[in-house]
C-alpha atoms as a PDB file:
ATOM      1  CA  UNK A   1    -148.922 -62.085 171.621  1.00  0.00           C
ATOM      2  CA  UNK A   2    -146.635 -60.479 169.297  1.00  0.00           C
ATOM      3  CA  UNK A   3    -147.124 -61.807 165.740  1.00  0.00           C
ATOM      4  CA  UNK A   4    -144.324 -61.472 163.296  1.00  0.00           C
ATOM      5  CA  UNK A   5    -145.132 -62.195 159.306  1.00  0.00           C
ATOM      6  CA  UNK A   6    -143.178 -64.402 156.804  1.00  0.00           C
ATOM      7  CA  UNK A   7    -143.087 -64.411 153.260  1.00  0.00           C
ATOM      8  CA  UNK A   8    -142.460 -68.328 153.330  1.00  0.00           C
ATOM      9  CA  UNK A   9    -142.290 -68.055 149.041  1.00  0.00           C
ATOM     10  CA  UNK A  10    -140.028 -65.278 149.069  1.00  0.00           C
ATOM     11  CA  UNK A  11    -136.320 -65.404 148.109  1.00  0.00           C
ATOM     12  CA  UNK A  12    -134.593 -67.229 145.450  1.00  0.00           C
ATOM     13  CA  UNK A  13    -134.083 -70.149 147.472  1.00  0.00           C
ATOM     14  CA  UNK A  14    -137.965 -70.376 148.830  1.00  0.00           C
ATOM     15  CA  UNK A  15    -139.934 -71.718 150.338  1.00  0.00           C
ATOM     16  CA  UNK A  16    -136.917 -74.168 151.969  1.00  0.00           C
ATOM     17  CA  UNK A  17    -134.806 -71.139 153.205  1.00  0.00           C
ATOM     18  CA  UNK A  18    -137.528 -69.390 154.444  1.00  0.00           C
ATOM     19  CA  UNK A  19    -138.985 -72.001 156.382  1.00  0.00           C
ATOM     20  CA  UNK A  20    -135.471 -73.343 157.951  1.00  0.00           C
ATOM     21  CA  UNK A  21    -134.568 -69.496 159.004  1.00  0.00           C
ATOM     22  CA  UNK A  22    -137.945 -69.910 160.563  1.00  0.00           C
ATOM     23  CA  UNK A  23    -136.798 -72.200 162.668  1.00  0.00           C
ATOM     24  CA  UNK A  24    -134.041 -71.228 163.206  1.00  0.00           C
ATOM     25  CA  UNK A  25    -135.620 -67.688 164.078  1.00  0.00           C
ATOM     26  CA  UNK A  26    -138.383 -69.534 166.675  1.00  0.00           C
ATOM     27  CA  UNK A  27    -135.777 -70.977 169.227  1.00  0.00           C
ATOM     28  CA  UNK A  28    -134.230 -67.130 169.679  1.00  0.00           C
ATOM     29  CA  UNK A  29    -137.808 -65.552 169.599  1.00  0.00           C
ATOM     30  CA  UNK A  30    -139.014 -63.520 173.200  1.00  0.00           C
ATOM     31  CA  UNK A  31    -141.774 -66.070 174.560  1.00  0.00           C
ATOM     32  CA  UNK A  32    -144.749 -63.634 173.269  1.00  0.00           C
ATOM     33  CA  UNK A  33    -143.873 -63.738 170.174  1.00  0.00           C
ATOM     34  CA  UNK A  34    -144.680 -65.933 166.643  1.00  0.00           C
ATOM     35  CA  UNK A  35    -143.720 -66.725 163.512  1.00  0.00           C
ATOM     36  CA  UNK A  36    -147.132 -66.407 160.864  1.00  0.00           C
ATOM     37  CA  UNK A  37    -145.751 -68.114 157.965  1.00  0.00           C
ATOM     38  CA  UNK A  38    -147.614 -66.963 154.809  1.00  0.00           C
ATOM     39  CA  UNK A  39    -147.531 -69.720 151.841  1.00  0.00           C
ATOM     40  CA  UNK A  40    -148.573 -73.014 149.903  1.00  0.00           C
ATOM     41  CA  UNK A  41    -149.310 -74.778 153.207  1.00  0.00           C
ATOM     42  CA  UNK A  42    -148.153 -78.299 152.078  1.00  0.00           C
ATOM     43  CA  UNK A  43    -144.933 -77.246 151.388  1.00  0.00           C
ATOM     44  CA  UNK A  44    -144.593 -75.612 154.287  1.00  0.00           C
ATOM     45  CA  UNK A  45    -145.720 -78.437 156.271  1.00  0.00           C
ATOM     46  CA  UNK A  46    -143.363 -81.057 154.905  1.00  0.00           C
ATOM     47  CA  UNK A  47    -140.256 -78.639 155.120  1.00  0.00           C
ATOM     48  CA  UNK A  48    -140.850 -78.702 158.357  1.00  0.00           C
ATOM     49  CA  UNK A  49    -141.423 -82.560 159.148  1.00  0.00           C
ATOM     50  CA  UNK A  50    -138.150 -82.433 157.301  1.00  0.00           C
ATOM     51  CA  UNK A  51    -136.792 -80.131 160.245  1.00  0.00           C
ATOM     52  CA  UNK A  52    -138.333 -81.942 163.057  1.00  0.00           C
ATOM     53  CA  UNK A  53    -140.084 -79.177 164.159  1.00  0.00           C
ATOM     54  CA  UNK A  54    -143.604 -79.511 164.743  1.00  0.00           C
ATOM     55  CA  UNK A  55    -146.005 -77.167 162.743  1.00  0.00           C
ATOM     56  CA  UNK A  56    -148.126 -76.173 165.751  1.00  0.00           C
ATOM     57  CA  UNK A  57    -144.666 -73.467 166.751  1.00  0.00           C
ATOM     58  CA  UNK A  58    -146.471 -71.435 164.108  1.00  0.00           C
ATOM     59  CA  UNK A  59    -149.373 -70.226 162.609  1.00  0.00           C
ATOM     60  CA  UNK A  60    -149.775 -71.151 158.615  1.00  0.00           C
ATOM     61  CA  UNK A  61    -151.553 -68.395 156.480  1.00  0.00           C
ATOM     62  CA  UNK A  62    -152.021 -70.932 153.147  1.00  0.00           C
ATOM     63  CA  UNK A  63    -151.980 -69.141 149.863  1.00  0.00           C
ATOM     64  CA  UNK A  64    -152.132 -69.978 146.077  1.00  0.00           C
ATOM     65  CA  UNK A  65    -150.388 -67.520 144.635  1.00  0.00           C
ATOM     66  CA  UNK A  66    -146.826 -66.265 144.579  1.00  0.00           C
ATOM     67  CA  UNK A  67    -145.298 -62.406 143.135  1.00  0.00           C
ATOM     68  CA  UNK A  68    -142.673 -63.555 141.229  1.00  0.00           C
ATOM     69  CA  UNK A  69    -139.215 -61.317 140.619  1.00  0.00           C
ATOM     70  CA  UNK A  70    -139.973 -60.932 137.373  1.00  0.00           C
ATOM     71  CA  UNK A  71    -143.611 -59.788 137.563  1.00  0.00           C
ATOM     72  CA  UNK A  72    -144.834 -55.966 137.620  1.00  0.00           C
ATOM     73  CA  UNK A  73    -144.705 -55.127 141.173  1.00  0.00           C
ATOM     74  CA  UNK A  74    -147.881 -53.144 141.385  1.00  0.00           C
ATOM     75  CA  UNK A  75    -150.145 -55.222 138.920  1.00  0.00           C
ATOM     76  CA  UNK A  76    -149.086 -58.352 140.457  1.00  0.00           C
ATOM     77  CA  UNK A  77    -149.454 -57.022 143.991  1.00  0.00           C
ATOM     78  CA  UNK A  78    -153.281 -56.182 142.803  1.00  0.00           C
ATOM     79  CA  UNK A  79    -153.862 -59.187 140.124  1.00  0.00           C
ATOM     80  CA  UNK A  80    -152.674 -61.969 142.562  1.00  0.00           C
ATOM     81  CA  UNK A  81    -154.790 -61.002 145.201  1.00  0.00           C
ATOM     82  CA  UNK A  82    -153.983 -64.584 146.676  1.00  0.00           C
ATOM     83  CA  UNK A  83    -150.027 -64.016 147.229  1.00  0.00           C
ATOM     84  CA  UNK A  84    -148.043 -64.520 150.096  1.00  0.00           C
ATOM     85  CA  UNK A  85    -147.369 -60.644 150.126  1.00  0.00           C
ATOM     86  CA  UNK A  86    -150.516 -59.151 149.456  1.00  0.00           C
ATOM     87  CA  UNK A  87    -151.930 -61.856 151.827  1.00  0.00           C
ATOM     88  CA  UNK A  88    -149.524 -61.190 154.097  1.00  0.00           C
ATOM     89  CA  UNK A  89    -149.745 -57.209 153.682  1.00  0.00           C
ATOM     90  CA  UNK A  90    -153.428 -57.258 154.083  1.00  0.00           C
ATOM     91  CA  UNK A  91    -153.145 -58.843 157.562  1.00  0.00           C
ATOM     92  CA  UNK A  92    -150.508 -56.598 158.369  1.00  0.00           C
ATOM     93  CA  UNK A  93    -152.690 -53.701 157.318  1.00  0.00           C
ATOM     94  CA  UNK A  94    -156.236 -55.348 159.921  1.00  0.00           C
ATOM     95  CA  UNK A  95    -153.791 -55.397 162.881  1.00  0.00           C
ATOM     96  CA  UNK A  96    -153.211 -59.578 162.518  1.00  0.00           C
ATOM     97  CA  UNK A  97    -149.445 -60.099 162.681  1.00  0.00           C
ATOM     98  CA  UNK A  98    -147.298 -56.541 164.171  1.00  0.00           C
ATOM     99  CA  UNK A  99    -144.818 -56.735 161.656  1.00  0.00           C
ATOM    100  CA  UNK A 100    -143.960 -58.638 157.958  1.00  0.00           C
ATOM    101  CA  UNK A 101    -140.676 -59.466 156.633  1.00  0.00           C
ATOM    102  CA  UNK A 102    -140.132 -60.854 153.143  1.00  0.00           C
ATOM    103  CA  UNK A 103    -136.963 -61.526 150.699  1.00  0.00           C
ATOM    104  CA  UNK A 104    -138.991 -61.762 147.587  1.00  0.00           C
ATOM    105  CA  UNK A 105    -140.345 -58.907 145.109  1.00  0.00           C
ATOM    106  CA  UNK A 106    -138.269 -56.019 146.802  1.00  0.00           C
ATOM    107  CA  UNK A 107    -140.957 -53.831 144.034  1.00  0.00           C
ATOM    108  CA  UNK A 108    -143.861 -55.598 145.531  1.00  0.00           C
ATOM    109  CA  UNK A 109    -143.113 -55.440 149.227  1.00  0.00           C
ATOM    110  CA  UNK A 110    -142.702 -50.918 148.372  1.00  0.00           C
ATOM    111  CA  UNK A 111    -146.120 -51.177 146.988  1.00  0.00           C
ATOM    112  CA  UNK A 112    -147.574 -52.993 149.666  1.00  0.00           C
ATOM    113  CA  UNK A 113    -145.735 -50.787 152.222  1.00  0.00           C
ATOM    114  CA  UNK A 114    -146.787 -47.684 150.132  1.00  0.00           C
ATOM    115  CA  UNK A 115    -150.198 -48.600 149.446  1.00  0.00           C
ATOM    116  CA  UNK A 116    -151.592 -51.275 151.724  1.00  0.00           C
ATOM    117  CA  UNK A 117    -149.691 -49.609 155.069  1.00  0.00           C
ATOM    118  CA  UNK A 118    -148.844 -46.100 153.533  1.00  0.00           C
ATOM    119  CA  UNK A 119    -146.480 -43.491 155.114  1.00  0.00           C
ATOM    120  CA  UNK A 120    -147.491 -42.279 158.552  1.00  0.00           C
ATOM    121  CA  UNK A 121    -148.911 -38.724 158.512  1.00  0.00           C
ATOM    122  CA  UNK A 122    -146.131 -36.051 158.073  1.00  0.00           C
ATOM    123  CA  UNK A 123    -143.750 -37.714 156.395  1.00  0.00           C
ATOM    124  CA  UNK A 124    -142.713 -36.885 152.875  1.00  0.00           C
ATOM    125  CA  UNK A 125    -141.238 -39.707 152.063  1.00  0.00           C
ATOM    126  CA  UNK A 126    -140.546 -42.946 153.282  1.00  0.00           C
ATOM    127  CA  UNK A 127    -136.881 -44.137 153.378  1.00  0.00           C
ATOM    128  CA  UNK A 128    -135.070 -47.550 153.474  1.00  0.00           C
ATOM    129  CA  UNK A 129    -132.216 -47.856 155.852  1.00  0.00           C
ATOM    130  CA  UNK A 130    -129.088 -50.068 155.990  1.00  0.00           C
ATOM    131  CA  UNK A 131    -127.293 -50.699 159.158  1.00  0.00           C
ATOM    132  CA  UNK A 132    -123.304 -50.583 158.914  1.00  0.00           C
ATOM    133  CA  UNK A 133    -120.539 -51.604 160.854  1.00  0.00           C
ATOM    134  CA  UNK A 134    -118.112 -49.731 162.338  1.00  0.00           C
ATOM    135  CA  UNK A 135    -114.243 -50.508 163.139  1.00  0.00           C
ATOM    136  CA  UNK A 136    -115.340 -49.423 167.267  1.00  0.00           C
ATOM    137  CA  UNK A 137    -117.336 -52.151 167.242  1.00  0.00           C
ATOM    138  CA  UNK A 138    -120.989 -50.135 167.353  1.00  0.00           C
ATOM    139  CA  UNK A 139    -123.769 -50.309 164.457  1.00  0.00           C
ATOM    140  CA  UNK A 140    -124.361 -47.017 162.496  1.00  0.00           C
ATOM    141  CA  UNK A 141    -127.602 -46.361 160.814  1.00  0.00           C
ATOM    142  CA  UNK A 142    -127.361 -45.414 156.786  1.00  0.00           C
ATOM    143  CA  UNK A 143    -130.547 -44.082 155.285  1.00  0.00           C
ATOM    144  CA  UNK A 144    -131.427 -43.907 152.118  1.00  0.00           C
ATOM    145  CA  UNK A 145    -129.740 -47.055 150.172  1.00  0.00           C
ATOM    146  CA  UNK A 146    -131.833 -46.773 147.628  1.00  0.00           C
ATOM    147  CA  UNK A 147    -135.421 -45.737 147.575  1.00  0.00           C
ATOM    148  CA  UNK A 148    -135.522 -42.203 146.923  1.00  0.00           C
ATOM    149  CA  UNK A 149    -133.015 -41.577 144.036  1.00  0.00           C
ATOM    150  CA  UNK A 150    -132.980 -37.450 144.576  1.00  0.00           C
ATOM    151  CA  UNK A 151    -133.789 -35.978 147.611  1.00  0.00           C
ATOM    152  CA  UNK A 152    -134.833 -32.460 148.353  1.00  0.00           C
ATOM    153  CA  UNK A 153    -133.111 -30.394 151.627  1.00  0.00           C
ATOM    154  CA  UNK A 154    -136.329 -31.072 153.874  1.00  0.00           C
ATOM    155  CA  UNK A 155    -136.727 -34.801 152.840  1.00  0.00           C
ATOM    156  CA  UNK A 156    -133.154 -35.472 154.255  1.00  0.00           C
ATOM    157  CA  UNK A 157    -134.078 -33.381 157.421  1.00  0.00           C
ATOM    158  CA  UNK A 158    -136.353 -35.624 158.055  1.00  0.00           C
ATOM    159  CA  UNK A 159    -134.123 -38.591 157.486  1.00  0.00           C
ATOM    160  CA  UNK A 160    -132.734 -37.159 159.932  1.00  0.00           C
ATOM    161  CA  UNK A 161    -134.929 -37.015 162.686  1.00  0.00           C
ATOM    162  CA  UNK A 162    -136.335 -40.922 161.299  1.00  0.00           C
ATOM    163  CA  UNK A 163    -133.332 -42.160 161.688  1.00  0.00           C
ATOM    164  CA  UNK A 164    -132.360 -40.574 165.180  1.00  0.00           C
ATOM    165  CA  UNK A 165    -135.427 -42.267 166.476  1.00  0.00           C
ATOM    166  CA  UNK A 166    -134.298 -45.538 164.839  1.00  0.00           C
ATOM    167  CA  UNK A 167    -130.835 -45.956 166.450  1.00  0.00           C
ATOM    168  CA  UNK A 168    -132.445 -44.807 169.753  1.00  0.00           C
ATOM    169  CA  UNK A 169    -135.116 -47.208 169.745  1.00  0.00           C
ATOM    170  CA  UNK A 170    -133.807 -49.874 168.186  1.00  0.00           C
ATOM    171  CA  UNK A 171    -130.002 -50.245 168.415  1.00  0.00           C
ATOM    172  CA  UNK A 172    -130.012 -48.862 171.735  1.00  0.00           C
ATOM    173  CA  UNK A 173    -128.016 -45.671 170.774  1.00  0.00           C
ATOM    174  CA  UNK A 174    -128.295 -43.226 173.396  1.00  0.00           C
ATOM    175  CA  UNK A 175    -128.105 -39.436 171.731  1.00  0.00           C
ATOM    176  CA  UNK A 176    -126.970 -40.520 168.191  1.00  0.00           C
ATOM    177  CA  UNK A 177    -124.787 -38.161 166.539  1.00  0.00           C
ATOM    178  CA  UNK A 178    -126.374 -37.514 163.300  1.00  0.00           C
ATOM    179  CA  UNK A 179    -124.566 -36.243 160.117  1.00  0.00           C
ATOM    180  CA  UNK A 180    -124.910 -35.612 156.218  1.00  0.00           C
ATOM    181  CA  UNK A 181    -122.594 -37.359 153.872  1.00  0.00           C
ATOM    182  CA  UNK A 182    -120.504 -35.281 151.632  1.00  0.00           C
ATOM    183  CA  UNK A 183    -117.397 -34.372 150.541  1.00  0.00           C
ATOM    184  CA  UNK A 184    -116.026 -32.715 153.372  1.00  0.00           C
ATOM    185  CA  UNK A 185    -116.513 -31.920 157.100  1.00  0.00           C
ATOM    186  CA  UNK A 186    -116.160 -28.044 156.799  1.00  0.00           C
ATOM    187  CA  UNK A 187    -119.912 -26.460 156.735  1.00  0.00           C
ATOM    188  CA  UNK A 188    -119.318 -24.868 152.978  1.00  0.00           C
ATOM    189  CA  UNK A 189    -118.753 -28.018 151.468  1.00  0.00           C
ATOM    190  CA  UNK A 190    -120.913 -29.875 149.421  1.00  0.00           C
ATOM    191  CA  UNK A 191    -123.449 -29.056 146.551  1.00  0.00           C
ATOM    192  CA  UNK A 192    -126.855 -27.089 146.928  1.00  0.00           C
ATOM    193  CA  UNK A 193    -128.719 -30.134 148.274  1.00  0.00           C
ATOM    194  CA  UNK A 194    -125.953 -30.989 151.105  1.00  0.00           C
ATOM    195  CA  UNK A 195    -125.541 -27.447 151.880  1.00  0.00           C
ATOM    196  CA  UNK A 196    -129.432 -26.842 152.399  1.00  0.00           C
ATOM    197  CA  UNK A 197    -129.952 -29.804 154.609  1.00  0.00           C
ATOM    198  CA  UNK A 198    -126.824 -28.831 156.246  1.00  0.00           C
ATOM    199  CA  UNK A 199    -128.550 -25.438 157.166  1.00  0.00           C
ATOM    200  CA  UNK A 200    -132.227 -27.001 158.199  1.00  0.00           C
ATOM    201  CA  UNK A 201    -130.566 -29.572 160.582  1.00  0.00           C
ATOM    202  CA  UNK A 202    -128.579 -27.302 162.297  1.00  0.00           C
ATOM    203  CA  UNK A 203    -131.792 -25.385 162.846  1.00  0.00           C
ATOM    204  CA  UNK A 204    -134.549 -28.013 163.302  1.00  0.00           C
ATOM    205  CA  UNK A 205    -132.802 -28.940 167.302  1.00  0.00           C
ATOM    206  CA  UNK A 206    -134.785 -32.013 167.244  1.00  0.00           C
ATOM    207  CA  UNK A 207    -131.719 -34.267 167.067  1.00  0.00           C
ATOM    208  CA  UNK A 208    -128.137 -34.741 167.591  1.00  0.00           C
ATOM    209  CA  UNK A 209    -127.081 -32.987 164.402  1.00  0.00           C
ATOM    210  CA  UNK A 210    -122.923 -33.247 164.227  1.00  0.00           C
ATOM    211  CA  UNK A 211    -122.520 -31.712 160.810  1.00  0.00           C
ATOM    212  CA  UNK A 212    -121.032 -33.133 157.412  1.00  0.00           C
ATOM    213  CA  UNK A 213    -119.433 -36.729 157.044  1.00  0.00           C
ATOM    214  CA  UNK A 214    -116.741 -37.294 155.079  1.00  0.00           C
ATOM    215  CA  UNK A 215    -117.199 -41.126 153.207  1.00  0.00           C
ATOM    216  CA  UNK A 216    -113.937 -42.428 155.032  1.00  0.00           C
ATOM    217  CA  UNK A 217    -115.464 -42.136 158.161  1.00  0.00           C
ATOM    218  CA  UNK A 218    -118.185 -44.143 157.563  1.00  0.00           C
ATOM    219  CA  UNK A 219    -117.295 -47.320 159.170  1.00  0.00           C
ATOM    220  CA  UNK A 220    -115.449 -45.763 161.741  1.00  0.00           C
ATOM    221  CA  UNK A 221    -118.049 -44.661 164.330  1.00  0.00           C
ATOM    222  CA  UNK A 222    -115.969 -41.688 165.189  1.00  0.00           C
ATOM    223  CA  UNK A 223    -118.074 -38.974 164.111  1.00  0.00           C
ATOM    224  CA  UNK A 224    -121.398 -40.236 163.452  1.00  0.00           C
ATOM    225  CA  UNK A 225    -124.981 -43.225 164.464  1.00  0.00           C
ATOM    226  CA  UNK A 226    -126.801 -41.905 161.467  1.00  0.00           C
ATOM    227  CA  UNK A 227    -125.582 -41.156 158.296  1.00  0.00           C
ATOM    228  CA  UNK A 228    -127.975 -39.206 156.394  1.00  0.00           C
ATOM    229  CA  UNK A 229    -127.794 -39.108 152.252  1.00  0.00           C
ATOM    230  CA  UNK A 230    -129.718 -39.875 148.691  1.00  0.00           C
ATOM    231  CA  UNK A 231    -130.946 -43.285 147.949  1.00  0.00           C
ATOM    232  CA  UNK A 232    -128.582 -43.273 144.564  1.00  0.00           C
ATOM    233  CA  UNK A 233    -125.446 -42.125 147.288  1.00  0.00           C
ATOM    234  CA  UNK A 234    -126.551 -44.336 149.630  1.00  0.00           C
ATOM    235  CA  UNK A 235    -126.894 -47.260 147.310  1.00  0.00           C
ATOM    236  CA  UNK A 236    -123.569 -46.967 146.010  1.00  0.00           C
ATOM    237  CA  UNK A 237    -122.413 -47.327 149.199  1.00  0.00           C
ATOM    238  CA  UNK A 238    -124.127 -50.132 150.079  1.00  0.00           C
ATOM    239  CA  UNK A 239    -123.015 -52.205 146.870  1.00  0.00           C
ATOM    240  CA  UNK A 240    -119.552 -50.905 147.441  1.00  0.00           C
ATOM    241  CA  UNK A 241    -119.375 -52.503 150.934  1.00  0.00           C
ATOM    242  CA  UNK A 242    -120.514 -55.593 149.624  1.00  0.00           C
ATOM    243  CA  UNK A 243    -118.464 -56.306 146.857  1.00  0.00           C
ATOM    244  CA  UNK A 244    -115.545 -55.061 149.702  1.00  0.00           C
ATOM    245  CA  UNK A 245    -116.904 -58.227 151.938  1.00  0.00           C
ATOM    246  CA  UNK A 246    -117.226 -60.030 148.772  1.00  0.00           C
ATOM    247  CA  UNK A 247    -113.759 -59.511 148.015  1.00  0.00           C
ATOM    248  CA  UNK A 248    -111.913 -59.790 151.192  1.00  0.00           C
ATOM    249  CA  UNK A 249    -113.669 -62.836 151.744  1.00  0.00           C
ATOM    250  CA  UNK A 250    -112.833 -64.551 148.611  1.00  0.00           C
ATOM    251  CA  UNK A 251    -109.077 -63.134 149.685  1.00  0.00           C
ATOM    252  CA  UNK A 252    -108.505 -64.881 152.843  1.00  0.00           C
ATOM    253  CA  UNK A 253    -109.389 -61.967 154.812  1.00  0.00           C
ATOM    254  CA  UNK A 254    -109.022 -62.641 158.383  1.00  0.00           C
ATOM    255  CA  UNK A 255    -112.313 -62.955 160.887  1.00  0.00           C
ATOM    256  CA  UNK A 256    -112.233 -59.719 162.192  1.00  0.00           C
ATOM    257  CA  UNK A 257    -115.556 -59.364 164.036  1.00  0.00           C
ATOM    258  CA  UNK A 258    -116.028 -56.172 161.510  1.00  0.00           C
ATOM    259  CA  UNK A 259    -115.997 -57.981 158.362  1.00  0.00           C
ATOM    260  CA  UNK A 260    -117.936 -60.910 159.868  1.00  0.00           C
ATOM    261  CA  UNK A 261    -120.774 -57.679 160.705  1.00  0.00           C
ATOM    262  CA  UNK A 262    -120.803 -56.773 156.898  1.00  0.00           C
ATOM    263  CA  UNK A 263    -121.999 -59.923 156.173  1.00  0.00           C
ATOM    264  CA  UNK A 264    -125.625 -59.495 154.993  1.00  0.00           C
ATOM    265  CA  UNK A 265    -126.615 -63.026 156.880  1.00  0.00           C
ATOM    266  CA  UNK A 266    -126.493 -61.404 160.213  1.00  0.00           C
ATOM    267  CA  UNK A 267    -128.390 -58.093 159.234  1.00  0.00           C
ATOM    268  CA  UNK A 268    -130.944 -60.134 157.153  1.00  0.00           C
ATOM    269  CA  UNK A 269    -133.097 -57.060 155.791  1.00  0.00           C
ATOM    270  CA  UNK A 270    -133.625 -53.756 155.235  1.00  0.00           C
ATOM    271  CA  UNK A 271    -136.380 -51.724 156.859  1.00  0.00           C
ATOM    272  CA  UNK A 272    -138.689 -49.767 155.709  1.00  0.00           C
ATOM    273  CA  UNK A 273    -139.478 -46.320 158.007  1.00  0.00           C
ATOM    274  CA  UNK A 274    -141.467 -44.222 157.775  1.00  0.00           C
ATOM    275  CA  UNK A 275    -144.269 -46.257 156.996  1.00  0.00           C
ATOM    276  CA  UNK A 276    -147.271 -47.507 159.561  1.00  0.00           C
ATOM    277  CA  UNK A 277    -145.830 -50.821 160.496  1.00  0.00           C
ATOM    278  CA  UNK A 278    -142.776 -52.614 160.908  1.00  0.00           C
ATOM    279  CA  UNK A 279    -141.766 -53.857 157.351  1.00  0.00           C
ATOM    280  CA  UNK A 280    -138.368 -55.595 156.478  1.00  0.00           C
ATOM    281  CA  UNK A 281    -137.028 -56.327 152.982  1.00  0.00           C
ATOM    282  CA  UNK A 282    -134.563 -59.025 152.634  1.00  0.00           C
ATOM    283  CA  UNK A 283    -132.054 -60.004 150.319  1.00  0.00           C
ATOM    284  CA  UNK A 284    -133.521 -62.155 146.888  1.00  0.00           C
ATOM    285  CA  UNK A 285    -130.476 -64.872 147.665  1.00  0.00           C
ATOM    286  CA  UNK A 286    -131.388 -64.680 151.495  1.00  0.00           C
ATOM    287  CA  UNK A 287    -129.727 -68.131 153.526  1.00  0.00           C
ATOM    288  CA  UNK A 288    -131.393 -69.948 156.132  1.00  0.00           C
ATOM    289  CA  UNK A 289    -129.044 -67.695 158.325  1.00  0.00           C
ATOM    290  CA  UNK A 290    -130.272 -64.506 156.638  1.00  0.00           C
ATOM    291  CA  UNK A 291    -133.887 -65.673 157.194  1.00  0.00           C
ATOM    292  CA  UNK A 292    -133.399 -66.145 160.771  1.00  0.00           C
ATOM    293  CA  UNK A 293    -131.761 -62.366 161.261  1.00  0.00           C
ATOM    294  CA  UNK A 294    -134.834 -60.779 159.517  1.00  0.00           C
ATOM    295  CA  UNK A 295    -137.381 -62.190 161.254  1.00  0.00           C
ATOM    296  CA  UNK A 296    -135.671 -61.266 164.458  1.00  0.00           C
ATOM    297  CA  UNK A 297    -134.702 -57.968 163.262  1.00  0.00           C
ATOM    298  CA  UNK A 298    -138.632 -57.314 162.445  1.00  0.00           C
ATOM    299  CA  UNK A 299    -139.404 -58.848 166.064  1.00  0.00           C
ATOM    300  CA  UNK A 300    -136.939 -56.071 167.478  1.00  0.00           C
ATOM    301  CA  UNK A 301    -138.564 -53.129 165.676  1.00  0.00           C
ATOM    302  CA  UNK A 302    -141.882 -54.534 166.791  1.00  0.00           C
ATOM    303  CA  UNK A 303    -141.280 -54.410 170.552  1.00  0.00           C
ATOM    304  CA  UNK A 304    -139.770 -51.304 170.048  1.00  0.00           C
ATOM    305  CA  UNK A 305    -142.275 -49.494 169.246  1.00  0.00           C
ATOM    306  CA  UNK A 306    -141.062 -47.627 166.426  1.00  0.00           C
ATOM    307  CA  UNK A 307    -144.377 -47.182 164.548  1.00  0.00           C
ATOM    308  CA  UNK A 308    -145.704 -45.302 167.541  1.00  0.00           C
ATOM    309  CA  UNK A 309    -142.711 -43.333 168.125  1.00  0.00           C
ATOM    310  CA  UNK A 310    -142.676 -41.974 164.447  1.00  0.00           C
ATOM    311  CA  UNK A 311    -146.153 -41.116 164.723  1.00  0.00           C
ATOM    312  CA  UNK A 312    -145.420 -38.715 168.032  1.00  0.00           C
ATOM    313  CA  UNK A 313    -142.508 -37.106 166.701  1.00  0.00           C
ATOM    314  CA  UNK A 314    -144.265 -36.366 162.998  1.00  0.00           C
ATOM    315  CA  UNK A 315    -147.954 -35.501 164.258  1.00  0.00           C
ATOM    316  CA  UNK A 316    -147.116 -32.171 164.045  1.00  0.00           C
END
């Protein structure tokens, strides 16, 4: 049975969200898998009567405590030892549930992954991916969005290689072209950081490496799966496309299947790789809909094996 964890008091909008996307999550679910719900188990329990769904389609983890936004990520991931996350993080840790998703304390769920998981063996540092539509119709991988702020030559190298595995494993990507962002295609381009990586991908041969990236080729899927950059470039990004959706939406923008694949609801998280288990982050304001997508999204990196595969390619 594969177990997948929820942070049922995560998310501005918790614990009703959480527990409808839940639901919503459990009819698309493989038939070996479940929803552990971690959380104040009354609550839980009547959202649910609420939903006519009957509690026994999950297992309920009750806890007393909850890691608010506001709170210091690491004290309050140590002090409320009783949490949802840390709960959830320490059965995550003992081999309970195969993967935990949560959209509260985004600071809390990088200590737990940092701390109570911690990176797999190899790895410099861990990264936190975004996946991005593309006008051909085809995800593209963009790591980092955020984490690591400056990143040295052989940290995005191995972005590189993390995220090859990724798109291969789990959106089905057969070869993925991999490239660096930067300001233009030609090999010279760029700044010293760019222009390092550029030279240890070339040479590492343990990937698709394609080159540089220019950013209006991002969404296009012409050149490149996995975009490779800094969390503070990558981040940018990220709240650049949104605000786009944001905008276009509020516009009238027509349905075009590409906008409706920005929208965060069908994504639902962000992973965290390079770590020992599956981990997903979700949006604080996370829907019902965004809920559902995460959990199923953790579910997918689960079966895939990821962990595993990481481990191989980085034992060395």
């Amino acid at each position: 049975m594969l177990k997948i964890g929820l942070d049922a008091m995560g998310g501005d909008f918790a614990p009703e969200a959480a527990v409808k996307g839940a639901v919503m999550a459990s009819e698309e679910l493989g038939p070996e898998s479940k929803i552990v719900l971690f959380g104040d188990k009354a609550k839980i329990e009547e959202i649910l009567a609420a939903e006519h769904c009957p509690a026994d389609r999950f297992e309920i983890v009750a806890t007393t405590e909850v890691i608010e936004m506001g709170d210091h990520p690491a004290k309050a991931f140590q002090q409320k030892s009783d949490s949802s996350i840390t709960v959830g993080f320490t059965c995550l840790a003992k081999g309970l549930i195969q993967g935990f998703a949560s959209a509260g304390s985004t600071g809390a769920m990088m200590v737990g992954s940092m701390y109570a998981i911690k990176p797999i063996d190899g790895i410099i540092r861990p990264t936190i991916s975004s996946i991005v539509p593309t006008v051909s119709g085809h995800p593209a991988l963009l790591l980092d969005v955020g984490l690591n702020v400056d990143c040295k030559p052989e940290v995005l190298c191995q972005y590189g290689l993390i995220g090859s595995i990724y798109a291969e494993s789990v959106l089905g990507i057969e070869h993925p072209r991999v490239a660096i962002l930067n300001i233009g295609e030609e090999e010279t381009k760029g700044n010293a950081q760019t222009k390092a990586a550029y030279e240890m991908m070339k040479a590492s041969g343990r990937f698709n490496f394609v080159g540089n990236v220019e950013g209006s080729h991002i969404f296009s899927g012409k050149v490149a799966d996995v975009i490779v950059c800094d969390g503070f470039t990558g981040n940018v990004i990220l709240k650049m496309a949104e605000g786009l959706y944001r905008i276009n939406k509020a516009l009238g923008g027509g349905q075009h299947r590409f906008w409706e694949a920005m929208n965060y609801e069908h994504i639902g998280g962000t992973p965290v790789l390079g770590v020992g288990a599956p981990v997903i982050i979700g949006h604080g304001c996370s829907t019902p809909l965004a809920i559902k997508s995460m959990i199923l999204s953790t579910e997918q990196t689960a079966k895939a094996n990821l962990t595993e595969k990481l481990r191989l390619a980085f034992k060395d």
